[in-house]
N, C-alpha and C. Protein backbone atom coordinates (compact mmCIF):
# COMPACT_ATOMS: atom_id res chain seq x y z
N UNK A 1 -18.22 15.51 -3.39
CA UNK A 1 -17.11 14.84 -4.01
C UNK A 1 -17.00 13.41 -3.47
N UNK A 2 -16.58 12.40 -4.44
CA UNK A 2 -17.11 10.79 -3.63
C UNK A 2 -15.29 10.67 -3.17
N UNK A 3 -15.19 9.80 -2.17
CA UNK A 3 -14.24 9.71 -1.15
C UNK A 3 -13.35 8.90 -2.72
N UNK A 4 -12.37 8.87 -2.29
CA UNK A 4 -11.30 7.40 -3.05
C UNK A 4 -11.44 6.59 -3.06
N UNK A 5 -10.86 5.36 -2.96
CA UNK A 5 -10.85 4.02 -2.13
C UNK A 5 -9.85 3.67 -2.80
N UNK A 6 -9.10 2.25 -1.59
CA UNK A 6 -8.35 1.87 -2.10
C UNK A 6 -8.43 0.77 -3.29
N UNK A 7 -7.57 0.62 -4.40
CA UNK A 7 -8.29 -0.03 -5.31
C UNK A 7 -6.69 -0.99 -6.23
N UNK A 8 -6.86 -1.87 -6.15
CA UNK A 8 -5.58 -2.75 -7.38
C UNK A 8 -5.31 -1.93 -8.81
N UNK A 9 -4.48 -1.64 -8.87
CA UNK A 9 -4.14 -0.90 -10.48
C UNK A 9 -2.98 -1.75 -11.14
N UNK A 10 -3.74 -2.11 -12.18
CA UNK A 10 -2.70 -3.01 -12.96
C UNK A 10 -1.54 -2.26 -13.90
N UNK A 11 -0.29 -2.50 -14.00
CA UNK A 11 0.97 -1.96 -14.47
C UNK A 11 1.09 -2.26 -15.68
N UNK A 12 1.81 -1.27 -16.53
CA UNK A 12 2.22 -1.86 -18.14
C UNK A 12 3.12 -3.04 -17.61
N UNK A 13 2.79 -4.08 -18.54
CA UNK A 13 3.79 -5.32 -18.44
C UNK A 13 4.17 -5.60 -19.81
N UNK A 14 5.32 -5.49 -20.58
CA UNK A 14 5.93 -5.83 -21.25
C UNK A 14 6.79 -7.60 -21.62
N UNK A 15 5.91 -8.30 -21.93
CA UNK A 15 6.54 -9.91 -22.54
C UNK A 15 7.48 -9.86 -23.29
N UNK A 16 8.68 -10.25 -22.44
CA UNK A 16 9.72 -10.64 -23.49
C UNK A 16 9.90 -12.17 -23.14
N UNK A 17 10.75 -12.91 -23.60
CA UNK A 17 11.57 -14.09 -23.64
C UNK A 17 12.30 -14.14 -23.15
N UNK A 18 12.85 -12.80 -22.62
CA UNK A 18 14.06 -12.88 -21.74
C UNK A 18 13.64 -11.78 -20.61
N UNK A 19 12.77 -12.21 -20.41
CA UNK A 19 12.46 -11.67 -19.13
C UNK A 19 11.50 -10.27 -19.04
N UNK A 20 10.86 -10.51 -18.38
CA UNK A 20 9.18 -9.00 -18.41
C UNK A 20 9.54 -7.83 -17.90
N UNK A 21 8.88 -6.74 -18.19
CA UNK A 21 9.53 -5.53 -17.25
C UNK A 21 7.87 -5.02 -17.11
N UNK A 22 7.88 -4.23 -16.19
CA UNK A 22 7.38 -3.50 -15.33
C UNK A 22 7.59 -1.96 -15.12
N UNK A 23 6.54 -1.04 -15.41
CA UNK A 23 6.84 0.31 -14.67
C UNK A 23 5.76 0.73 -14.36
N UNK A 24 6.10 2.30 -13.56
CA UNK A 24 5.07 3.17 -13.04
C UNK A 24 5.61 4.27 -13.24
N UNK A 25 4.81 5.14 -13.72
CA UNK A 25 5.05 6.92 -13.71
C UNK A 25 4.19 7.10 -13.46
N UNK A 26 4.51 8.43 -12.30
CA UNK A 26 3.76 8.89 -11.51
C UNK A 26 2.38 9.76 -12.49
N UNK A 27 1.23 10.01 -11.58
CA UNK A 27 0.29 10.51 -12.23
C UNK A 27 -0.27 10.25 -13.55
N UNK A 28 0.04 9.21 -14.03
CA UNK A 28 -0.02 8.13 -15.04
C UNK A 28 -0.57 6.55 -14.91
N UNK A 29 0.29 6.06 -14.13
CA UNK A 29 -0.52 5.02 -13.60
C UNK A 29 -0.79 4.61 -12.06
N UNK A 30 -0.31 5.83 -11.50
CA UNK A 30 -1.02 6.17 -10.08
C UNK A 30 -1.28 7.60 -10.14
N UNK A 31 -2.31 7.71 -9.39
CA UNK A 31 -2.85 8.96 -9.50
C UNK A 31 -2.32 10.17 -8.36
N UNK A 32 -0.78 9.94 -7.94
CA UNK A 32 -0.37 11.02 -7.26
C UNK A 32 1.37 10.89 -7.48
N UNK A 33 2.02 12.27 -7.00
CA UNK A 33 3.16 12.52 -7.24
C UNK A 33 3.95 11.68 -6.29
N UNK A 34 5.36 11.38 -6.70
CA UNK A 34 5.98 10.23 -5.87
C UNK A 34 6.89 11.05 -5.47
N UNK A 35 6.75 11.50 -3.73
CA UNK A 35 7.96 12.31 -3.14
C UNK A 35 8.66 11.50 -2.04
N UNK A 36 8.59 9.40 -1.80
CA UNK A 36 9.30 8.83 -1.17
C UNK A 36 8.50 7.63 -2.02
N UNK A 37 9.80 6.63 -1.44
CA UNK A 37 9.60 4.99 -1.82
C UNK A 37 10.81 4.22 -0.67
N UNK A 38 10.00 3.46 -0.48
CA UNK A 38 10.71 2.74 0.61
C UNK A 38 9.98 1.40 0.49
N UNK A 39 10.78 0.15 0.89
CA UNK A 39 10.53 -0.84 0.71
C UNK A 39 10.89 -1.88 2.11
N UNK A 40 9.54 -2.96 2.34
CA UNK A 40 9.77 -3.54 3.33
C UNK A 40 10.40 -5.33 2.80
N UNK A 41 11.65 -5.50 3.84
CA UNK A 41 12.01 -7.12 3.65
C UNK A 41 12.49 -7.85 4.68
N UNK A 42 12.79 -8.69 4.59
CA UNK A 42 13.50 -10.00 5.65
C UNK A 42 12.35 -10.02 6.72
N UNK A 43 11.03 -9.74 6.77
CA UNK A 43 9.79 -10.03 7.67
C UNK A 43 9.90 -11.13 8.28
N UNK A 44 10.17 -11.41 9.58
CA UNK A 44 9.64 -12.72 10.39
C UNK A 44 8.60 -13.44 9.98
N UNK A 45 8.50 -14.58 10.28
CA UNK A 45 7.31 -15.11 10.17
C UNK A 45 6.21 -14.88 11.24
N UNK A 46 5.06 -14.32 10.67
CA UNK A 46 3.81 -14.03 12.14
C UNK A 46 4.13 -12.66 11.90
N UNK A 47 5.01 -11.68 11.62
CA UNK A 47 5.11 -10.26 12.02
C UNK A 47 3.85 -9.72 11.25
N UNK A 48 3.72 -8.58 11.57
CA UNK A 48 2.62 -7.35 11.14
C UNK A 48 3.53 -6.10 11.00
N UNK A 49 3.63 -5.79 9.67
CA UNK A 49 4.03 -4.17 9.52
C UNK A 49 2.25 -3.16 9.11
N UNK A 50 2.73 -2.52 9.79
CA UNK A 50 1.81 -1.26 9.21
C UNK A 50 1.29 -1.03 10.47
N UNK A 51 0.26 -1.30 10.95
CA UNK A 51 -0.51 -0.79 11.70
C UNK A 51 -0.59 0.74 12.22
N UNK A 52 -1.51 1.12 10.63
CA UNK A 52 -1.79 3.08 10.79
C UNK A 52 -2.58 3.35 9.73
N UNK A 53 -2.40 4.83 10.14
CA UNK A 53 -3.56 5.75 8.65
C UNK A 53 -2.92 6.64 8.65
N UNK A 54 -2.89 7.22 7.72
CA UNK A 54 -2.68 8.42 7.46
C UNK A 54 -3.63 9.39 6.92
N UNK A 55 -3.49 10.89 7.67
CA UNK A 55 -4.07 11.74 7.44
C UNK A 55 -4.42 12.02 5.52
N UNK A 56 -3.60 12.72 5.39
CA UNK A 56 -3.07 13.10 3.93
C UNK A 56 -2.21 12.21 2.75
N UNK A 57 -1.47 11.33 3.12
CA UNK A 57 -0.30 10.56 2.53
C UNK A 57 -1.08 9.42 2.11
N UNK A 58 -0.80 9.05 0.24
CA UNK A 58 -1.49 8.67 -0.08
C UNK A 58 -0.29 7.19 -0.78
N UNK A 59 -0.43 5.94 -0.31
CA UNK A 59 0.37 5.12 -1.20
C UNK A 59 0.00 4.06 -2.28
N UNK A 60 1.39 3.52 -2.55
CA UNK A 60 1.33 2.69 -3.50
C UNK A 60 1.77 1.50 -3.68
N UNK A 61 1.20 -0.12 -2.89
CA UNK A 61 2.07 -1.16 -2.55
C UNK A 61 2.32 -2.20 -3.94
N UNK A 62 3.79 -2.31 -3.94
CA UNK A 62 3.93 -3.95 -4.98
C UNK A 62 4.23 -4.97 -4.16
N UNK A 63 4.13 -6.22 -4.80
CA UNK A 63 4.84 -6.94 -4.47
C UNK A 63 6.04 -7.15 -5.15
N UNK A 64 7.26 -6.89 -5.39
CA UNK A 64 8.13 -7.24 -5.96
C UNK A 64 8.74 -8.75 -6.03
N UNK A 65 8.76 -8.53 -5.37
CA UNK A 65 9.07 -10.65 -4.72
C UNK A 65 8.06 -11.01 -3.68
N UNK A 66 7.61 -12.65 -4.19
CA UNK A 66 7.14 -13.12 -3.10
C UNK A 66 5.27 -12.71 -2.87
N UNK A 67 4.93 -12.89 -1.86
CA UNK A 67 3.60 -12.52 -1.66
C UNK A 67 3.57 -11.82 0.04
N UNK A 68 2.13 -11.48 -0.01
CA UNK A 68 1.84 -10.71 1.57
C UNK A 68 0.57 -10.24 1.41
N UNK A 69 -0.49 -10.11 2.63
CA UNK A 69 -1.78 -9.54 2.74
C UNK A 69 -1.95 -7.74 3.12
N UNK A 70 -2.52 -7.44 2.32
CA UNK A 70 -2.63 -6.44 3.16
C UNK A 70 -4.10 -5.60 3.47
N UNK A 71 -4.70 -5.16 4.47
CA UNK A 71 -5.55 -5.29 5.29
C UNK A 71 -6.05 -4.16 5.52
N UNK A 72 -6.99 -3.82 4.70
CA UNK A 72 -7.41 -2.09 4.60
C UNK A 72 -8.72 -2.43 5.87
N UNK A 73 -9.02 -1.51 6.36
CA UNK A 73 -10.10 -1.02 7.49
C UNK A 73 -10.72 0.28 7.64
N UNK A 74 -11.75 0.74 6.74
CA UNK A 74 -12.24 1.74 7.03
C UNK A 74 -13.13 2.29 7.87
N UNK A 75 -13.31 1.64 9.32
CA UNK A 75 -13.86 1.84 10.42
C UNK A 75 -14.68 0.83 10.83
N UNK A 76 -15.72 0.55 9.50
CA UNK A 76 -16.45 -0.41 9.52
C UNK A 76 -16.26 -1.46 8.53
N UNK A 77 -15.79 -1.71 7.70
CA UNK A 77 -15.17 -2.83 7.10
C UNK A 77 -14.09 -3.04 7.01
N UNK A 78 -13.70 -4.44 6.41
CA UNK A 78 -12.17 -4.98 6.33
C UNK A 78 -11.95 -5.53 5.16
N UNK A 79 -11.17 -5.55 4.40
CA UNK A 79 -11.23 -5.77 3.13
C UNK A 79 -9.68 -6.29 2.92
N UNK A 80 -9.15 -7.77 2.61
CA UNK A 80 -7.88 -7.84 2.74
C UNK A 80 -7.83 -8.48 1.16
N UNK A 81 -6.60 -7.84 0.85
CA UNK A 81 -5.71 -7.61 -0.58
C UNK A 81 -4.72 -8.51 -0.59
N UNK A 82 -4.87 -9.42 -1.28
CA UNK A 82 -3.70 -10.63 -1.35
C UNK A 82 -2.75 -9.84 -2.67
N UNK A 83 -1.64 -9.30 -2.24
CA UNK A 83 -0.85 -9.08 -3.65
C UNK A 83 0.88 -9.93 -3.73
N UNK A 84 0.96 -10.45 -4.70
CA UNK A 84 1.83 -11.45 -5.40
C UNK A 84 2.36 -11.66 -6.30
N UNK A 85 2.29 -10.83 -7.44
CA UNK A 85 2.70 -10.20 -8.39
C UNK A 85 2.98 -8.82 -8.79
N UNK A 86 3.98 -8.45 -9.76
CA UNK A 86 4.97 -7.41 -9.47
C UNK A 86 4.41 -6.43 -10.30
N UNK A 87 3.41 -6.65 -11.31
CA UNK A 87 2.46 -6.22 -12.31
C UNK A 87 1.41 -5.37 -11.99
N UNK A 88 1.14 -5.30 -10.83
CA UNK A 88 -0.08 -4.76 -10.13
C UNK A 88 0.41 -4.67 -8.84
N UNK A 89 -0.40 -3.18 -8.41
CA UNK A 89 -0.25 -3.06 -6.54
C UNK A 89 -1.51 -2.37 -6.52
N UNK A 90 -1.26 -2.12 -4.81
CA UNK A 90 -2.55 -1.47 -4.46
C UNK A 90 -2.46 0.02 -3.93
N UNK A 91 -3.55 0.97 -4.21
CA UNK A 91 -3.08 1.93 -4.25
C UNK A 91 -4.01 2.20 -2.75
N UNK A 92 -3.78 3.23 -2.20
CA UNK A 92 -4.53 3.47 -0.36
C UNK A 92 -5.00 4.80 -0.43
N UNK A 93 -5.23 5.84 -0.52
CA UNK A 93 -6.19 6.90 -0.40
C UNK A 93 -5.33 7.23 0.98
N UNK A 94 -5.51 8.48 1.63
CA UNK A 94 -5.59 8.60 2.99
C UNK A 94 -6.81 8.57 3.95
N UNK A 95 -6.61 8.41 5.15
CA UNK A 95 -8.05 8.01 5.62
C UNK A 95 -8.30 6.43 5.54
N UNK A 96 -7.58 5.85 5.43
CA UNK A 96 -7.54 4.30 5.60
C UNK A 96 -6.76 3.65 6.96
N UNK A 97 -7.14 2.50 7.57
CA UNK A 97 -6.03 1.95 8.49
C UNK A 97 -5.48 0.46 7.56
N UNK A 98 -4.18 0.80 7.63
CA UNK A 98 -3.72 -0.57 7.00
C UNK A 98 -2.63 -1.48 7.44
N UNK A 99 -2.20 -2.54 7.41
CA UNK A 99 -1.49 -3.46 8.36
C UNK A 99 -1.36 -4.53 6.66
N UNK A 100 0.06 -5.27 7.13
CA UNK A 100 0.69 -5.79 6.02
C UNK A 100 0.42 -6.93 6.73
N UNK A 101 0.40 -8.58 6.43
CA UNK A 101 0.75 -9.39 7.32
C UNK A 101 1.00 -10.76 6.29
N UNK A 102 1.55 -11.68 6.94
CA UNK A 102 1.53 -13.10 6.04
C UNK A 102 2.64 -13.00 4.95
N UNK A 103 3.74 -12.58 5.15
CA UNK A 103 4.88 -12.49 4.20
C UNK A 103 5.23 -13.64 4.15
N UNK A 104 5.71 -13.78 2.70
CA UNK A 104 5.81 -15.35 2.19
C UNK A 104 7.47 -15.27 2.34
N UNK A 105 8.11 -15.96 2.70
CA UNK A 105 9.71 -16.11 2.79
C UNK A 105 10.33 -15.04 1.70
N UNK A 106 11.10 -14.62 1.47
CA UNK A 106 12.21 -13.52 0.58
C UNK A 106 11.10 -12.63 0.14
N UNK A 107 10.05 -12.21 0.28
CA UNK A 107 9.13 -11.20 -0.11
C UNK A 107 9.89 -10.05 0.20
N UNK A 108 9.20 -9.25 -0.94
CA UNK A 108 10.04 -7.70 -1.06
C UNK A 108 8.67 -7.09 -1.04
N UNK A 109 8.49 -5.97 -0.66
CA UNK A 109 7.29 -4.72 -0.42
C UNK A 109 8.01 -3.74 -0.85
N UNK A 110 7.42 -2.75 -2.51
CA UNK A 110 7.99 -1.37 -2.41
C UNK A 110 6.75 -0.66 -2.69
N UNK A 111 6.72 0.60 -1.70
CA UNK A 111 6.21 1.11 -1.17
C UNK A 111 5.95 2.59 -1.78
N UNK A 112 5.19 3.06 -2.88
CA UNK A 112 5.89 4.31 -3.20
C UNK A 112 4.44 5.68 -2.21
N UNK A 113 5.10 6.46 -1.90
CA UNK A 113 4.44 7.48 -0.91
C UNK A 113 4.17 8.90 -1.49
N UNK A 114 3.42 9.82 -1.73
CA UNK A 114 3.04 10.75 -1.94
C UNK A 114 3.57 12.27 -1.09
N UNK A 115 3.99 11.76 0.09
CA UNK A 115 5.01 12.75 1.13
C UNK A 115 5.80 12.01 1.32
N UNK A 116 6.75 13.52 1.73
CA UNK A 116 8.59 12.89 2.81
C UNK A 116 7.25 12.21 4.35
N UNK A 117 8.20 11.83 4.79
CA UNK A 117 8.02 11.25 6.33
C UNK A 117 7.72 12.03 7.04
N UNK A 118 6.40 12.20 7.72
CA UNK A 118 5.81 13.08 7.84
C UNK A 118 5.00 12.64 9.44
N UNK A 119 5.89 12.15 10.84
CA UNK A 119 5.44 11.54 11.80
C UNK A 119 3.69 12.09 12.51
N UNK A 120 3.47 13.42 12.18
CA UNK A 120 2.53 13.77 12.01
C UNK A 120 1.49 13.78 11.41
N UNK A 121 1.66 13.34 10.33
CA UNK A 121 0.50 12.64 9.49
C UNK A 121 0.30 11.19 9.80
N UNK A 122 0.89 10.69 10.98
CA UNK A 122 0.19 9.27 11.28
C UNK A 122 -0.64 9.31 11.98
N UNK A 123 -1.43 8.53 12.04
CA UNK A 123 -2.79 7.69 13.24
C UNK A 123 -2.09 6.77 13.27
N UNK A 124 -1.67 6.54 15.13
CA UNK A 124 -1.15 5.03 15.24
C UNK A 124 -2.16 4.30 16.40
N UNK A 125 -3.23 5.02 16.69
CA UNK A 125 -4.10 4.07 17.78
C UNK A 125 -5.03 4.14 16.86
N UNK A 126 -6.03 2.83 16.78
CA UNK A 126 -6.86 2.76 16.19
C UNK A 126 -8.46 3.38 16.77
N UNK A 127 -8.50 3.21 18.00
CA UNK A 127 -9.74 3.54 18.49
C UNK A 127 -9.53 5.35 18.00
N UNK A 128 -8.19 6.11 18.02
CA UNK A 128 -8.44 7.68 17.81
C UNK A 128 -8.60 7.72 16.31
N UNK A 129 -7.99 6.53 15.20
CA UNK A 129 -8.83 6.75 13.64
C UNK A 129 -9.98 6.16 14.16
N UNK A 130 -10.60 5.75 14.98
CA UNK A 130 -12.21 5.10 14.09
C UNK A 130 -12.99 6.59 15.23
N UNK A 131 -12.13 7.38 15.82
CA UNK A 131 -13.24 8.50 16.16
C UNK A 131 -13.03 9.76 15.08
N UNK A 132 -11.52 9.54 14.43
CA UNK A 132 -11.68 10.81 13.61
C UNK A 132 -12.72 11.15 12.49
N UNK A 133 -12.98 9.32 12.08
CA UNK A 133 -13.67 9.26 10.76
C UNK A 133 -12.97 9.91 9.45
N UNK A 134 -12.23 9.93 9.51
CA UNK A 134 -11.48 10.39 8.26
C UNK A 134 -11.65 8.85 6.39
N UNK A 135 -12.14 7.83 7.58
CA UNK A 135 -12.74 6.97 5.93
C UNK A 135 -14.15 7.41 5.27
N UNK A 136 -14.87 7.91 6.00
CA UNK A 136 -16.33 8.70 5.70
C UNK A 136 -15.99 9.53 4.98
């Protein structure tokens, strides 16, 4: 069976004149069930959110406002995702390490997640994901 990867999925976008809309339904235009969403804001300048993997938990980043990098690592490569528009996010597989960084002033991050909060399904040292191999 070939692994996932993480990959940009573009959103129905609807043109109006008075303004565009945007959606997502689950298993439709992401390919897993949405059992949390949480969203990151007011980021310092220089900060880093993320730094982890997850076992099983599979997400789904927008940008809603604003811009930010975000920084997939699958043991042996690095692959960073500039997202900036509200039209498209990126979707993460589990078995990835990922880290947010470079938030542009009033940037909004929503976040939609495949599990509740689940402190056990994190990898938060990196040297114990790059021995689990869970991106292989």
């Amino acid at each position: 069976m070939k692994k996932k990867m993480p990959l940009l999925i573009n959103l129905p976008k609807i043109e109006d004149y008075r303004g565009n809309l945007s959606f997502i339904e689950e298993k439709e235009h992401i390919p897993f069930g949405i059992e949390r969403i949480y969203w990151i804001y007011d980021v310092p300048g220089g900060q880093v959110r993320g730094g982890h993997a997850f076992k099983e938990q599979e997400e789904f980043i927008v940008a809603l406002s604003g811009s930010f990098d975000v920084v997939i690592d699958n043991g042996e490569r690095i692959k960073t995702f500039h997202l900036n528009r509200s039209y498209y996010g990126l979707y993460i597989p589990p078995g990835f390490w990922r880290q947010m960084k470079d938030f542009s002033t009033n940037s909004l991050a929503m976040v939609l997640s495949s599990m509740k909060y689940s402190e056990e399904d994190y990898i938060r040292d990196h040297d114990e994901f790059k021995l689990r191999g869970l991106h292989e």
